[in-house]
PDB file of N, CA and C in Angstrom:
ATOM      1  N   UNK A   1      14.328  -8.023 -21.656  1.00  0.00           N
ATOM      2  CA  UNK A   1      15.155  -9.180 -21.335  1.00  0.00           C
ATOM      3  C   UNK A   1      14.578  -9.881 -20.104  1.00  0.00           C
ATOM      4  N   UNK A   2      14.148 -11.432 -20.438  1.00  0.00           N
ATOM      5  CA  UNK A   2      13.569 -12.090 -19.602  1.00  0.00           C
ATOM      6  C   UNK A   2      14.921 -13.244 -18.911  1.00  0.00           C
ATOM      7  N   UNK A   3      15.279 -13.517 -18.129  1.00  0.00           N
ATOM      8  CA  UNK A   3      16.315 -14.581 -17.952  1.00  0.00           C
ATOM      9  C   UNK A   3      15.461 -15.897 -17.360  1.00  0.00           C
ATOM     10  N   UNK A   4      14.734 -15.481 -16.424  1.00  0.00           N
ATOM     11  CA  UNK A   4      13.601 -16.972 -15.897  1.00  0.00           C
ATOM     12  C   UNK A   4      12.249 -16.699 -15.630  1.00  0.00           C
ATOM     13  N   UNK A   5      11.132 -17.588 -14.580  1.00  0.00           N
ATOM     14  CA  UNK A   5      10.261 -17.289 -14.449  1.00  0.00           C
ATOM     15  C   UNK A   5       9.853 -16.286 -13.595  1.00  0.00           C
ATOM     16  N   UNK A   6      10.956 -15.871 -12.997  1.00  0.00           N
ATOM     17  CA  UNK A   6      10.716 -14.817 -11.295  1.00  0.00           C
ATOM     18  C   UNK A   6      10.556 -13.648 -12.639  1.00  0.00           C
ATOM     19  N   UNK A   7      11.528 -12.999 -13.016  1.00  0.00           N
ATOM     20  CA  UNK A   7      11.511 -12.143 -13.986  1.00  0.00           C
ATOM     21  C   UNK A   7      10.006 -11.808 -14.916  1.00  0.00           C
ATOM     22  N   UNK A   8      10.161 -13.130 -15.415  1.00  0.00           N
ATOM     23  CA  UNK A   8       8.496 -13.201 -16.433  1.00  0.00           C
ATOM     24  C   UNK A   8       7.609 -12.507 -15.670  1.00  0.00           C
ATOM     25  N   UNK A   9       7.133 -13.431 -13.816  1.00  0.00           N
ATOM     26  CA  UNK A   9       5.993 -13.361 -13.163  1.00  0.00           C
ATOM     27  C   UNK A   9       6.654 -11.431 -12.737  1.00  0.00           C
ATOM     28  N   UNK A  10       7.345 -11.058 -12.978  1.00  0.00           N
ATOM     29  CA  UNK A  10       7.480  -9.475 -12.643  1.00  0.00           C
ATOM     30  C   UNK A  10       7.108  -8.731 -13.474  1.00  0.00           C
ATOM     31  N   UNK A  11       7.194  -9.185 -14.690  1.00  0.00           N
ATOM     32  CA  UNK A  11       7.361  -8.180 -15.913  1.00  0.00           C
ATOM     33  C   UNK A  11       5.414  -8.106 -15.604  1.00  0.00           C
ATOM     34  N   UNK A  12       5.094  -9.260 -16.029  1.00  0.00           N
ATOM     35  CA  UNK A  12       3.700  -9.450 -15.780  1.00  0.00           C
ATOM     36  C   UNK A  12       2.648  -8.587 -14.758  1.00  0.00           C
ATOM     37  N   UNK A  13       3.534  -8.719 -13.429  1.00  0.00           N
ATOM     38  CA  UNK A  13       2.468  -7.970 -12.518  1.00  0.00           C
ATOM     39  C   UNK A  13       3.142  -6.003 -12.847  1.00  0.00           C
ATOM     40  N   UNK A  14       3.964  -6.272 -13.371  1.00  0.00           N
ATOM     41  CA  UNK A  14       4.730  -4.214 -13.564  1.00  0.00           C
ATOM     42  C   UNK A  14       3.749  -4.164 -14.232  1.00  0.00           C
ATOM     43  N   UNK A  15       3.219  -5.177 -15.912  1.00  0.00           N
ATOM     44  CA  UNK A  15       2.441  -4.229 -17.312  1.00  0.00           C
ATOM     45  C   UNK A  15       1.063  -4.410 -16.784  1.00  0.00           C
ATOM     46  N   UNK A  16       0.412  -5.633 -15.640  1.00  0.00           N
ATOM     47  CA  UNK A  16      -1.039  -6.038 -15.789  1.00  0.00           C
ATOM     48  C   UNK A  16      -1.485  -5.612 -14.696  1.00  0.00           C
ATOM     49  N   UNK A  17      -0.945  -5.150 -13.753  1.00  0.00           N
ATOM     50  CA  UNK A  17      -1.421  -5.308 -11.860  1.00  0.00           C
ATOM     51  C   UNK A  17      -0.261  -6.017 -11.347  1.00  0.00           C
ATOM     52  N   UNK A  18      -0.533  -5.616 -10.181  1.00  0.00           N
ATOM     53  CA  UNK A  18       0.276  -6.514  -9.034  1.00  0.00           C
ATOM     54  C   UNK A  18      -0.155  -7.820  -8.441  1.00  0.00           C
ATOM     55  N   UNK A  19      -1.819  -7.935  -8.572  1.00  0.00           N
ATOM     56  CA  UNK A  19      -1.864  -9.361  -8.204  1.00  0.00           C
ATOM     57  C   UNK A  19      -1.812 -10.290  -9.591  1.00  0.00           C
ATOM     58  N   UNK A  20      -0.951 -10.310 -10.669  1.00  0.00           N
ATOM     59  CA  UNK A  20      -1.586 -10.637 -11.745  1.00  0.00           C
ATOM     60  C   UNK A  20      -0.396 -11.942 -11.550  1.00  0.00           C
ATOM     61  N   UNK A  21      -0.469 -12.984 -11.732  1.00  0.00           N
ATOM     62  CA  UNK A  21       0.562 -14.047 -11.957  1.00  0.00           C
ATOM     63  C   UNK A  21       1.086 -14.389 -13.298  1.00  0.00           C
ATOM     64  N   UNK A  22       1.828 -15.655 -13.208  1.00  0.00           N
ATOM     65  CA  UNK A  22       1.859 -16.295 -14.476  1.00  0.00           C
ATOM     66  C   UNK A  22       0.554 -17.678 -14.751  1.00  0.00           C
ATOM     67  N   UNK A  23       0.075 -17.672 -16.035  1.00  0.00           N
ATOM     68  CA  UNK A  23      -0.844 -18.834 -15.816  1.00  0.00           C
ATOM     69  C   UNK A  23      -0.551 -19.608 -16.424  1.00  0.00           C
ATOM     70  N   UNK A  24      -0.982 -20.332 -16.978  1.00  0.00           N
ATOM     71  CA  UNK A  24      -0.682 -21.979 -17.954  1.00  0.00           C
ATOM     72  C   UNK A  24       0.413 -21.432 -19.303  1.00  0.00           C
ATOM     73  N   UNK A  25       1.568 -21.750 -18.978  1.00  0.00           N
ATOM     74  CA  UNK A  25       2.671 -21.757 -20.529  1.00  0.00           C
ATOM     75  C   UNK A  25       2.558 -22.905 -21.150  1.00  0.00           C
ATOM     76  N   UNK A  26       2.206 -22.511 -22.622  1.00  0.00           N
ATOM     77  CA  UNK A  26       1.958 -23.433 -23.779  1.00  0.00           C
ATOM     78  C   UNK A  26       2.963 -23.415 -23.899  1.00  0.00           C
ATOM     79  N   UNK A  27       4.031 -25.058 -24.338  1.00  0.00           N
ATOM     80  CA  UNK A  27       4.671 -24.344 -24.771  1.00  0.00           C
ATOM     81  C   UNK A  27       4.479 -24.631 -26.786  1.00  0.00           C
ATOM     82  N   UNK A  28       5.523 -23.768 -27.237  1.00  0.00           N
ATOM     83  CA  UNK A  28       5.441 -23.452 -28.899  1.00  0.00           C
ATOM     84  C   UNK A  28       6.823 -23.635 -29.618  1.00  0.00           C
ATOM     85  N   UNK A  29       6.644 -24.483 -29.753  1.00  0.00           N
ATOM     86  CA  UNK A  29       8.686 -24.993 -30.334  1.00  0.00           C
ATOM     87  C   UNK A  29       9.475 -23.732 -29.475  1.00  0.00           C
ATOM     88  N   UNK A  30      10.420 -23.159 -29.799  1.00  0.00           N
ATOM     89  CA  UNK A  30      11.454 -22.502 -28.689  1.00  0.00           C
ATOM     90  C   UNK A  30      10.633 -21.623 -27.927  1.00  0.00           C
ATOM     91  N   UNK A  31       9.625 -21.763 -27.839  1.00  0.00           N
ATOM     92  CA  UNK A  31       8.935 -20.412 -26.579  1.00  0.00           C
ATOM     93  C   UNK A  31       7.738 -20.879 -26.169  1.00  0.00           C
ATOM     94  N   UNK A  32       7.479 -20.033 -25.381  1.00  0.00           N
ATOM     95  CA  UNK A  32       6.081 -20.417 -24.010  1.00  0.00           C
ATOM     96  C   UNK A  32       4.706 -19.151 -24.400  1.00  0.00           C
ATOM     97  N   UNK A  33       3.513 -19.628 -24.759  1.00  0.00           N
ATOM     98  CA  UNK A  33       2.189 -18.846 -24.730  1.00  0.00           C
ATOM     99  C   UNK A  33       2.154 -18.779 -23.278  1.00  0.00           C
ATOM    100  N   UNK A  34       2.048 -17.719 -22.831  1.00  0.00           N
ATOM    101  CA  UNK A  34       1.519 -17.530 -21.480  1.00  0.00           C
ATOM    102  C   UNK A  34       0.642 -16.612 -21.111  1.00  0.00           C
ATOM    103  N   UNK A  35       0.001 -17.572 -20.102  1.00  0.00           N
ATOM    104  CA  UNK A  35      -1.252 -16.997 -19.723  1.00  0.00           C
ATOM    105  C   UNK A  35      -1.209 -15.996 -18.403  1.00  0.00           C
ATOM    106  N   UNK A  36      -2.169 -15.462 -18.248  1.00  0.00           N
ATOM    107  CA  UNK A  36      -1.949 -14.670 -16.368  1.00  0.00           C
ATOM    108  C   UNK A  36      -3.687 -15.024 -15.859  1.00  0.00           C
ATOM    109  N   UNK A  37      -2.985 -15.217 -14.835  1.00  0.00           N
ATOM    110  CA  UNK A  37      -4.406 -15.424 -13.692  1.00  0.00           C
ATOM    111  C   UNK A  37      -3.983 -14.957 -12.658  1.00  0.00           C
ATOM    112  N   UNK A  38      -5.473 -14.882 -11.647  1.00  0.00           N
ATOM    113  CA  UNK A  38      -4.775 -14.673 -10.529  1.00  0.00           C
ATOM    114  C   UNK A  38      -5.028 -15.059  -9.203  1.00  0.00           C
ATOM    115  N   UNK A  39      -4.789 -14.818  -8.063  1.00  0.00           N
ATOM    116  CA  UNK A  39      -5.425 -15.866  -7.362  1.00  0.00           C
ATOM    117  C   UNK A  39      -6.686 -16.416  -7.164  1.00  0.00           C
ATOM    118  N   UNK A  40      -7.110 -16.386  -7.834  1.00  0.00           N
ATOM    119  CA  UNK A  40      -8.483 -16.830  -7.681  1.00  0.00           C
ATOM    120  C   UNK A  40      -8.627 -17.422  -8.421  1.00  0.00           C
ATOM    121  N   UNK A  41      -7.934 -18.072  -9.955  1.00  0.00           N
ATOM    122  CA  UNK A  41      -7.822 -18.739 -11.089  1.00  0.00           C
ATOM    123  C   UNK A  41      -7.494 -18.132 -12.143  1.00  0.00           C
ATOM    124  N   UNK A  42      -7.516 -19.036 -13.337  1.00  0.00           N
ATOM    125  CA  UNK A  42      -7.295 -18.230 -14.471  1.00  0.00           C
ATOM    126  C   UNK A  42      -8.338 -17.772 -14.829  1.00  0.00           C
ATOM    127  N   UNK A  43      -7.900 -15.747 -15.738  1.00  0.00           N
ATOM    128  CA  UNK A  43      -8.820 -15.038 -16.330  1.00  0.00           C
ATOM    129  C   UNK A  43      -9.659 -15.501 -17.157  1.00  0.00           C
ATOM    130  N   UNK A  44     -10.477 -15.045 -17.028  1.00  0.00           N
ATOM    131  CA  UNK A  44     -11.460 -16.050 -18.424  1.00  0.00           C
ATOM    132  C   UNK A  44     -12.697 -14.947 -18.508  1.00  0.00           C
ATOM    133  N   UNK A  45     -12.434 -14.052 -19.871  1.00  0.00           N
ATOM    134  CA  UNK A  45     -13.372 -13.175 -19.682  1.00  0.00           C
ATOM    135  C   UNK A  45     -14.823 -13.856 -20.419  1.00  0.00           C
ATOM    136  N   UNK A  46     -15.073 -14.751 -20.588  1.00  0.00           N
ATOM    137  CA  UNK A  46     -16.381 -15.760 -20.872  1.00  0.00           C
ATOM    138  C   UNK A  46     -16.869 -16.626 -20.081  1.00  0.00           C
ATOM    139  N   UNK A  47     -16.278 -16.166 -18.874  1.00  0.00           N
ATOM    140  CA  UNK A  47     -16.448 -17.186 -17.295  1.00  0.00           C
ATOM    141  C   UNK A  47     -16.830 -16.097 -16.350  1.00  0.00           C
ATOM    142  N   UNK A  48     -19.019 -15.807 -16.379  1.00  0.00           N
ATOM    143  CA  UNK A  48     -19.195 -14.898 -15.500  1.00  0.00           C
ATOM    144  C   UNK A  48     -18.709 -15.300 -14.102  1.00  0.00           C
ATOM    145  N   UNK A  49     -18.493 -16.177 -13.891  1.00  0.00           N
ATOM    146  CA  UNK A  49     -17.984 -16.414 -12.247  1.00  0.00           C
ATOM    147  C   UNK A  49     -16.660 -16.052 -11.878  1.00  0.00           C
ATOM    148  N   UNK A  50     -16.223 -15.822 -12.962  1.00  0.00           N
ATOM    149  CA  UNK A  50     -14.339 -15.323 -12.469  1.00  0.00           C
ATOM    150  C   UNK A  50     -14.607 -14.700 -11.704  1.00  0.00           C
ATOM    151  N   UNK A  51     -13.791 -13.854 -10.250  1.00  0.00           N
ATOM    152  CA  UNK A  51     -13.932 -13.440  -9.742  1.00  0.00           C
ATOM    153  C   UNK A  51     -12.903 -12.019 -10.381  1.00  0.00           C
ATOM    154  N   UNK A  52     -13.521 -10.728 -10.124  1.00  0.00           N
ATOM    155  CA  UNK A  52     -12.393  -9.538 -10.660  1.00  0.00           C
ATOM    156  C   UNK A  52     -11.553  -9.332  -9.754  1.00  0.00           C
ATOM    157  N   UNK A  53     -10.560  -9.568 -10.265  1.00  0.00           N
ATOM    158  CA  UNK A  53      -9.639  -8.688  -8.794  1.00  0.00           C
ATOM    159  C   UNK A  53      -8.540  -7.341  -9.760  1.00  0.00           C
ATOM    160  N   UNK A  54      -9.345  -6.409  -8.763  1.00  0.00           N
ATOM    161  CA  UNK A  54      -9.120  -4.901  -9.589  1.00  0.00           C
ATOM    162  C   UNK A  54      -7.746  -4.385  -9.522  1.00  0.00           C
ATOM    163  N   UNK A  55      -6.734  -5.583  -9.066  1.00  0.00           N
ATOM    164  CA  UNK A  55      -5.247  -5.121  -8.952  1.00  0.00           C
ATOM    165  C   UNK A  55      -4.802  -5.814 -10.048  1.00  0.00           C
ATOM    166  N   UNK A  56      -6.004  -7.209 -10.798  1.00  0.00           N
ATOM    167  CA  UNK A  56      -5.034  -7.580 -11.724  1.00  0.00           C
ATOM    168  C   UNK A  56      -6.706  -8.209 -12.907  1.00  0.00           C
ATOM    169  N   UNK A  57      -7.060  -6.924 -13.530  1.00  0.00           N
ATOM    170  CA  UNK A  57      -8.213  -6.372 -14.518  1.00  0.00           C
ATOM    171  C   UNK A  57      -7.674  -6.726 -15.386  1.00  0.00           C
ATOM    172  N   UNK A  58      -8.126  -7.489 -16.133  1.00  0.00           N
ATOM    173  CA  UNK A  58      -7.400  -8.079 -18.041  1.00  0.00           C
ATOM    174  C   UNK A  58      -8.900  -8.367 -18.356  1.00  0.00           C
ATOM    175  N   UNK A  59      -9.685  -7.517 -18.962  1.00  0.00           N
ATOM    176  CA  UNK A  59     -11.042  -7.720 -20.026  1.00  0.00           C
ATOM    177  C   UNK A  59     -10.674  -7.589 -21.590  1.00  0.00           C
ATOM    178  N   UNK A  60      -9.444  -7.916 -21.809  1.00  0.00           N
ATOM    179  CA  UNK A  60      -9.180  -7.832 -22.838  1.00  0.00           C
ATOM    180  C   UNK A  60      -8.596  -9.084 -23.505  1.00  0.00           C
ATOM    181  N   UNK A  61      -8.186  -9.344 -24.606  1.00  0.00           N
ATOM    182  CA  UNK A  61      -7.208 -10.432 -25.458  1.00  0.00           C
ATOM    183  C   UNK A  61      -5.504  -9.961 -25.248  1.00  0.00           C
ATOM    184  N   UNK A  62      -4.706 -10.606 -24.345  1.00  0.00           N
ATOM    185  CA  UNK A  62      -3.628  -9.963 -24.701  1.00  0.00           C
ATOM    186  C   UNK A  62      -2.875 -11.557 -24.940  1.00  0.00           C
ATOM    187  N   UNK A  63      -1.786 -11.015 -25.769  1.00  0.00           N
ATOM    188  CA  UNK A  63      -0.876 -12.127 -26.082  1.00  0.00           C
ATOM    189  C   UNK A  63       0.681 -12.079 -25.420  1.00  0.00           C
ATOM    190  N   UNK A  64       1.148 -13.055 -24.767  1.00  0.00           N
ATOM    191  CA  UNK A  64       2.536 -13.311 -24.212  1.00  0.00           C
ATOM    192  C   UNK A  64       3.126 -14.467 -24.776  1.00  0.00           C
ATOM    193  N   UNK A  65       4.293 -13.825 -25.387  1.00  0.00           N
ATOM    194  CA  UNK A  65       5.562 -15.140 -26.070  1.00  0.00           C
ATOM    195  C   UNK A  65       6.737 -15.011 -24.685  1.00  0.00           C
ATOM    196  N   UNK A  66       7.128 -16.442 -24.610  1.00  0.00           N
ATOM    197  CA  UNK A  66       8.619 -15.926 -23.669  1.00  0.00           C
ATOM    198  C   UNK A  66       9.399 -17.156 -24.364  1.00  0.00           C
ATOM    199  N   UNK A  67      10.790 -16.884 -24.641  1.00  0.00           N
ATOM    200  CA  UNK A  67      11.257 -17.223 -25.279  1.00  0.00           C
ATOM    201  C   UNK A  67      12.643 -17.799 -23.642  1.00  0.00           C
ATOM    202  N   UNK A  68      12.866 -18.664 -23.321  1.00  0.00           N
ATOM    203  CA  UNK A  68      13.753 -19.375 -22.476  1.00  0.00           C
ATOM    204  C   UNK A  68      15.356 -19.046 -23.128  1.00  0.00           C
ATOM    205  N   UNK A  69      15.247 -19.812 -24.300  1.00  0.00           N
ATOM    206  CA  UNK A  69      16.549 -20.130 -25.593  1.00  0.00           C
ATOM    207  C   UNK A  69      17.274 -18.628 -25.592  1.00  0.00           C
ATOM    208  N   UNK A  70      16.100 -17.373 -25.734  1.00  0.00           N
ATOM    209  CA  UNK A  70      16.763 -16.152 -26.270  1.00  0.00           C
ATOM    210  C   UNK A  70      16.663 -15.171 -24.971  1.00  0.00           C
ATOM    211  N   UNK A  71      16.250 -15.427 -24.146  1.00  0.00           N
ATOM    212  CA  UNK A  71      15.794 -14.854 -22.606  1.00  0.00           C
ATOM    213  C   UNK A  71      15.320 -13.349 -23.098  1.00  0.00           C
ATOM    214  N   UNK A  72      14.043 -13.725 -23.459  1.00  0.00           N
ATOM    215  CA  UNK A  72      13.312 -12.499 -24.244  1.00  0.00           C
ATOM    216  C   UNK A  72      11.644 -12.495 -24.132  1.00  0.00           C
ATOM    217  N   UNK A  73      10.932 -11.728 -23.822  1.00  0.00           N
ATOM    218  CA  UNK A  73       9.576 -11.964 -23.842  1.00  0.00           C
ATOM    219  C   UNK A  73       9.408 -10.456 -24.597  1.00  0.00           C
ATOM    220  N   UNK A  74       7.781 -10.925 -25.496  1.00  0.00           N
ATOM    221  CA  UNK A  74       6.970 -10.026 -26.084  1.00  0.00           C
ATOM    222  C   UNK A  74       5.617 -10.120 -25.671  1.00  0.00           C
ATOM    223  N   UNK A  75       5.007  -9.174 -25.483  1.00  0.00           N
ATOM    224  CA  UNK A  75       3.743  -9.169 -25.427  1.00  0.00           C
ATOM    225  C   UNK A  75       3.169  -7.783 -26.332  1.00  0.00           C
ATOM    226  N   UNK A  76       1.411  -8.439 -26.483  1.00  0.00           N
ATOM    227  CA  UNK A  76       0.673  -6.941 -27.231  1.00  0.00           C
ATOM    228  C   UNK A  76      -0.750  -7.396 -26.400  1.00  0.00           C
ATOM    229  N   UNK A  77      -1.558  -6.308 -27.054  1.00  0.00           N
ATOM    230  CA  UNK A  77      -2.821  -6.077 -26.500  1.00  0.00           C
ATOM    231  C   UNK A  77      -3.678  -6.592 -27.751  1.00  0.00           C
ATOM    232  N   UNK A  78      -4.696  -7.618 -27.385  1.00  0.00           N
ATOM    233  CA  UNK A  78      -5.416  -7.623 -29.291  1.00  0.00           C
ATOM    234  C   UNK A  78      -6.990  -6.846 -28.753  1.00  0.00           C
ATOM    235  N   UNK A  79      -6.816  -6.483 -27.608  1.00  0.00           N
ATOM    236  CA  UNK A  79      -8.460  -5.632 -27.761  1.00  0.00           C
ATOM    237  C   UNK A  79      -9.758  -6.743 -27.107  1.00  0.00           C
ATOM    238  N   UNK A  80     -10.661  -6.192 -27.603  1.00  0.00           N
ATOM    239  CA  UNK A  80     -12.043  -6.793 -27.433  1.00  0.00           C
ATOM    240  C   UNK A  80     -12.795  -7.206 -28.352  1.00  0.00           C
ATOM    241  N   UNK A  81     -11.847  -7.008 -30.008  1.00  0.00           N
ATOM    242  CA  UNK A  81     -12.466  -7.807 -30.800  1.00  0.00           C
ATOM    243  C   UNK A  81     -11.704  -8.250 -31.897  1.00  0.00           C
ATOM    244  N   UNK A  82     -12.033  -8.370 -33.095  1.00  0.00           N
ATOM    245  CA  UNK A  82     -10.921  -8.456 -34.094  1.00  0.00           C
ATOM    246  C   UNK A  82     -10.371  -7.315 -34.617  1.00  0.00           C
ATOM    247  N   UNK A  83      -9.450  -7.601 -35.155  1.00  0.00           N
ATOM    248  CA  UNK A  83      -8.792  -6.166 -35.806  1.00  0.00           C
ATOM    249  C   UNK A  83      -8.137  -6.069 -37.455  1.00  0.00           C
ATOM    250  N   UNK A  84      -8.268  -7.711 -37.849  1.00  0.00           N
ATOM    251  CA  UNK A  84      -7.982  -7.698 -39.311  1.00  0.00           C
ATOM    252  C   UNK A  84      -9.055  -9.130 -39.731  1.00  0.00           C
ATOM    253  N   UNK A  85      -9.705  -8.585 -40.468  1.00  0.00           N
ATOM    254  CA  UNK A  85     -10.599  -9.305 -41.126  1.00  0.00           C
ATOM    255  C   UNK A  85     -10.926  -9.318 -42.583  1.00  0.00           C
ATOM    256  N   UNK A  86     -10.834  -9.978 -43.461  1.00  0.00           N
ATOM    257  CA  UNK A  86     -10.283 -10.217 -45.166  1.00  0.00           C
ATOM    258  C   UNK A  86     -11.667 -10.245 -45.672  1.00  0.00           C
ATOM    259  N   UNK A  87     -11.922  -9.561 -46.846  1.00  0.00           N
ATOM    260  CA  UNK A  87     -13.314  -9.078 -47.614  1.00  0.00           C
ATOM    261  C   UNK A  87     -14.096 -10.400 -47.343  1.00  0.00           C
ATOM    262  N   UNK A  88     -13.719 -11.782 -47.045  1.00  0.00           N
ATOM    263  CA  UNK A  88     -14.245 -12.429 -47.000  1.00  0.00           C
ATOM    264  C   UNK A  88     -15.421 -13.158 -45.935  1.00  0.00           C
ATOM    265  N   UNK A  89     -14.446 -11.936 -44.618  1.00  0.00           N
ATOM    266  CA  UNK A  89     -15.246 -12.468 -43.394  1.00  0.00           C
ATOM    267  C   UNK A  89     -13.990 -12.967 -42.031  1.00  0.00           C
ATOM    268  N   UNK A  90     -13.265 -14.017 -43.346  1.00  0.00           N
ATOM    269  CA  UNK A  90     -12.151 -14.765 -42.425  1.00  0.00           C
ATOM    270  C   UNK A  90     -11.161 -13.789 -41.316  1.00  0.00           C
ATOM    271  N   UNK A  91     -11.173 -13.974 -40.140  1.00  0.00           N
ATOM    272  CA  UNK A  91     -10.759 -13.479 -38.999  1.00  0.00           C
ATOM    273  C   UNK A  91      -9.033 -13.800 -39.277  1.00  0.00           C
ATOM    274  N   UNK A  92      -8.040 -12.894 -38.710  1.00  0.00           N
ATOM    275  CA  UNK A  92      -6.607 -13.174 -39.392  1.00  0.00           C
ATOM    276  C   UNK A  92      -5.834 -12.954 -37.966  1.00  0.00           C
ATOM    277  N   UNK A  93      -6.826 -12.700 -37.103  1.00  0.00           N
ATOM    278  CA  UNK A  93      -5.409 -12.010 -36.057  1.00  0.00           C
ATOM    279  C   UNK A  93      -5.119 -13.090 -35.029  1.00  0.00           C
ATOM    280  N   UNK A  94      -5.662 -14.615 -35.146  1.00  0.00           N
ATOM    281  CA  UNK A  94      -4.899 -15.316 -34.937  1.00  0.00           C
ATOM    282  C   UNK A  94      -3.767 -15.962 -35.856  1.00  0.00           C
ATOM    283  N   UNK A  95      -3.991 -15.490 -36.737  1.00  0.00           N
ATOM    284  CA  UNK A  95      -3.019 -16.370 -37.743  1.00  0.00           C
ATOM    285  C   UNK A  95      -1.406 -15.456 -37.595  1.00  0.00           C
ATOM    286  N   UNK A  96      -2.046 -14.137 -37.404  1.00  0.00           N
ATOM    287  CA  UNK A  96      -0.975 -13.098 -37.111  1.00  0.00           C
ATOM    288  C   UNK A  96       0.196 -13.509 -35.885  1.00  0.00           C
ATOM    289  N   UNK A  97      -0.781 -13.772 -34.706  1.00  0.00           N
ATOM    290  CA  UNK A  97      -0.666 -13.659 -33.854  1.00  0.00           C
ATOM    291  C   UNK A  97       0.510 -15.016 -33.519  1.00  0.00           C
ATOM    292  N   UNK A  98       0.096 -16.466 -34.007  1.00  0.00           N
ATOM    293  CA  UNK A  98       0.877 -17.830 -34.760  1.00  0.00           C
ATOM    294  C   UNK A  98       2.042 -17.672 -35.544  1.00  0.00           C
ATOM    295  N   UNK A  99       2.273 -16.344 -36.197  1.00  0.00           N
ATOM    296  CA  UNK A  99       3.530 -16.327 -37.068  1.00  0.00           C
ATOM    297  C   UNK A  99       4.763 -15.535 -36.162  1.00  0.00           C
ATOM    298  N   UNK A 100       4.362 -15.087 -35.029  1.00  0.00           N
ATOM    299  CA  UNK A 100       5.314 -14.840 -34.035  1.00  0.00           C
ATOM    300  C   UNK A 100       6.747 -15.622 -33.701  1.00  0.00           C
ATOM    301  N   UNK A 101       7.475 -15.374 -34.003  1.00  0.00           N
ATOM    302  CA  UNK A 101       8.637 -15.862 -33.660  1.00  0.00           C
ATOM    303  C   UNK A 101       9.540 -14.648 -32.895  1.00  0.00           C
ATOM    304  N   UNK A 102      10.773 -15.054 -32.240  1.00  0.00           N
ATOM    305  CA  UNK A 102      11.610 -14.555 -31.555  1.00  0.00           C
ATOM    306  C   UNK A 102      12.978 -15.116 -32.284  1.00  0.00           C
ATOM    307  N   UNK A 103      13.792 -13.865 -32.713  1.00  0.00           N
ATOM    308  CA  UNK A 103      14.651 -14.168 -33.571  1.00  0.00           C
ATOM    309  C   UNK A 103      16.071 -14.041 -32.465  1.00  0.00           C
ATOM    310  N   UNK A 104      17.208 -14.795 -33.060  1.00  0.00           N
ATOM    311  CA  UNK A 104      18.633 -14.825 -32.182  1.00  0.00           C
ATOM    312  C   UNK A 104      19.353 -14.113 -32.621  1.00  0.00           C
ATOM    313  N   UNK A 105      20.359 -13.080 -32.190  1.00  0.00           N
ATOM    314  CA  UNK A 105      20.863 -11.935 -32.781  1.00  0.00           C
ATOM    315  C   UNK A 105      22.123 -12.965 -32.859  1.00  0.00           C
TER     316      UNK A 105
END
């Protein structure tokens, strides 16, 4: 249970580090993609110049929904590479990742 952004930017530095912030929220019809950076900018593990800061280490893909409407956030880990890929080649775990919704009890 998320109620605002103080909350979000907590939940964030409890699962990622302590220096880890909130970074750019997309938002996505009733909810927010959010990003984490940290002081030094946003993570960008394809940006050798990021600077690491080892209190708030993300070399990975992770995904954050926060939902305002339902005061609810989800997050997962997608790794360092893909993880569902169709005999064809075609990559799916963004499409997975897009069908995310946050439902209202």
């Amino acid at each position: 249970d998320i109620e605002n952004e103080e909350e979000l930017e907590n939940y964030i530095k409890k699962r990622y580090g302590p220096a880890c912030l909130i970074g750019d929220m997309t938002k996505k019809e009733d909810m927010f993609d959010v990003g984490i950076r940290t002081e030094t900018g946003e993570w960008t593990i394809d940006d050798p110049n990021t600077a690491i800061n080892e209190e708030c280490f993300v070399n990975y893909m992770i995904e954050i929904r926060y939902s305002p409407k339902v005061g609810k956030v989800a997050s997962w880990d997608r790794g360092q590479s893909a993880s569902f890929l169709r005999s064809d080649g075609a990559l799916l775990d963004d499409k997975i990742d897009d069908s995310f919704e946050f439902l209202e009890n």
